[in-house]
Protein backbone atom coordinates (compact mmCIF):
# COMPACT_ATOMS: atom_id res chain seq x y z
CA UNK A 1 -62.61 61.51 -132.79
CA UNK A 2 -59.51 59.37 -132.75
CA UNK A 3 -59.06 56.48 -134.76
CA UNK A 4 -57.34 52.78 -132.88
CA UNK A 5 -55.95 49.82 -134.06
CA UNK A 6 -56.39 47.45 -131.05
CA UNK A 7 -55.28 43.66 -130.56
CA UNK A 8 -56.71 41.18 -128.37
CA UNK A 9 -55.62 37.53 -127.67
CA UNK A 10 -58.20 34.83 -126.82
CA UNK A 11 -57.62 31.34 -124.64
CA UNK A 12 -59.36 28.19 -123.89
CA UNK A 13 -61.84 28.66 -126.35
CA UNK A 14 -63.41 24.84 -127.37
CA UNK A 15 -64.58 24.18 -130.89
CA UNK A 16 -66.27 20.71 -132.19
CA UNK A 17 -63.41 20.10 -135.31
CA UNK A 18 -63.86 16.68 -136.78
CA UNK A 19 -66.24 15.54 -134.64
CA UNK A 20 -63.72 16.29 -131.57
CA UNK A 21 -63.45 18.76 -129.18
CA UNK A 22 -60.35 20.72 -129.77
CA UNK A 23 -58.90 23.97 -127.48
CA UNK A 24 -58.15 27.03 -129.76
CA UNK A 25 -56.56 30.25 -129.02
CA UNK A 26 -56.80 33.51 -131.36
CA UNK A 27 -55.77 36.99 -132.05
CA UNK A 28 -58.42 39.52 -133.32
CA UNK A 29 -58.07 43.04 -134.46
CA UNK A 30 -60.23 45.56 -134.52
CA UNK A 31 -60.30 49.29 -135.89
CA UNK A 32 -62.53 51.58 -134.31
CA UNK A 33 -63.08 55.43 -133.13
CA UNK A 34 -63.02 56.23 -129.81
CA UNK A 35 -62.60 59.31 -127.02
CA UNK A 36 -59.10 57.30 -125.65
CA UNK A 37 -57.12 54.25 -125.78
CA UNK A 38 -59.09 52.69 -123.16
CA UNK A 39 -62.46 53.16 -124.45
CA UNK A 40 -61.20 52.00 -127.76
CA UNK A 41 -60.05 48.12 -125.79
CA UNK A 42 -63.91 48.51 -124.23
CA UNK A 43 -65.32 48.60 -128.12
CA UNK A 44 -63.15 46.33 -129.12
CA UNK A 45 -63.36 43.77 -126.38
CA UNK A 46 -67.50 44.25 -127.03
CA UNK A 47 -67.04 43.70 -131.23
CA UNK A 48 -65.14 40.83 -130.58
CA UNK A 49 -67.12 39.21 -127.75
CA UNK A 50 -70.44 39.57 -130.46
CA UNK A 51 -69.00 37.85 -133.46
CA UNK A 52 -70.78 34.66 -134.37
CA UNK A 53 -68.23 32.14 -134.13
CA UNK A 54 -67.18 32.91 -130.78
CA UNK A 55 -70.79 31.71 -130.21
CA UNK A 56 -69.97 28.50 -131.50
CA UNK A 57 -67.78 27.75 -128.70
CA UNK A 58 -68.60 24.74 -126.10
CA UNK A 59 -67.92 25.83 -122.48
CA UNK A 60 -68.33 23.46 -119.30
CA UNK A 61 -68.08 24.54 -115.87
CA UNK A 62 -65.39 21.99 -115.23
CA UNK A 63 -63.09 23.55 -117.71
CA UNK A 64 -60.77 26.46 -118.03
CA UNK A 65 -62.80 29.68 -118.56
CA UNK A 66 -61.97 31.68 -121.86
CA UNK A 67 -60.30 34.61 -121.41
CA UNK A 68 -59.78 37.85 -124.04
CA UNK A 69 -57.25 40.27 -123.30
CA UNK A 70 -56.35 43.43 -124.30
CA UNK A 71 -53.09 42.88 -126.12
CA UNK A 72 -52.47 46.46 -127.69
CA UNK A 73 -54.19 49.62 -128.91
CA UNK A 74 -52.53 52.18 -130.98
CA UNK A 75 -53.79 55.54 -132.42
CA UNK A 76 -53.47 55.27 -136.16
CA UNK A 77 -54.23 57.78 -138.75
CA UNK A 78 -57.44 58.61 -140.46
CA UNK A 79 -56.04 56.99 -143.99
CA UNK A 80 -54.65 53.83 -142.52
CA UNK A 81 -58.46 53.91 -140.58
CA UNK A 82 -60.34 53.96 -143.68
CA UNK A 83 -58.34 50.89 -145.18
CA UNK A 84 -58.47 48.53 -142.20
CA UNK A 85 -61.47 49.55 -140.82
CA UNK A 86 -64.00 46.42 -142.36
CA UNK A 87 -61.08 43.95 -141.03
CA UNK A 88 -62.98 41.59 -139.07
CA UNK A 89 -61.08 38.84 -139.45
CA UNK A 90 -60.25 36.22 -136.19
CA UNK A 91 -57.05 34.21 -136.25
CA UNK A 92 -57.38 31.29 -134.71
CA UNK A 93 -54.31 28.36 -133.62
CA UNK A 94 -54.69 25.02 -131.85
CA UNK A 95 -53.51 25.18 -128.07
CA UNK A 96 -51.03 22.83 -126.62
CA UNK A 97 -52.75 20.49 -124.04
CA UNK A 98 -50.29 19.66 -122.41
């Protein structure tokens, strides 16, 4: 099966930091195996969506929903598969409030 580097961009995600409640952003990528491009975004989307500190975010109905979007997915070869494949890693980065 075919082998996908995918990136996807998160938004309005609230984390306590210092005691404060502080909007972050962040850009994930994951490497997984899939049938197509699009089923490789689903897998993603679903890794990402099931990682523990996205748990740890605060959400009220009052504020801006978080949102994850499929930024890009691109077929990659087996080698470069097998050396970014346990890359789990979430970047996050403050977002401007105003």
């Amino acid at each position: 099966m075919p082998k996908f580097k995918v990136v996807l961009r998160g938004e309005n995600f609230f984390f306590s930091q210092d005691g404060e409640l502080r909007k972050f952003g962040f850009c994930a990528r994951r490497f997984v195996t899939a049938k197509n491009p699009e089923e490789a975004g689903k897998v993603a989307l679903i890794l990402v969506r099931q990682s523990p500190i996205l748990k740890e975010a605060r959400f009220e109905e009052s504020w801006t929903r978080p949102v994850i979007r499929l930024e890009a997915v691109k077929k990659i070869n087996p080698i470069a598969f097998l050396l970014q494949k346990s890359h789990r890693k979430i970047d996050f980065y403050p977002e401007d409030e105003g």
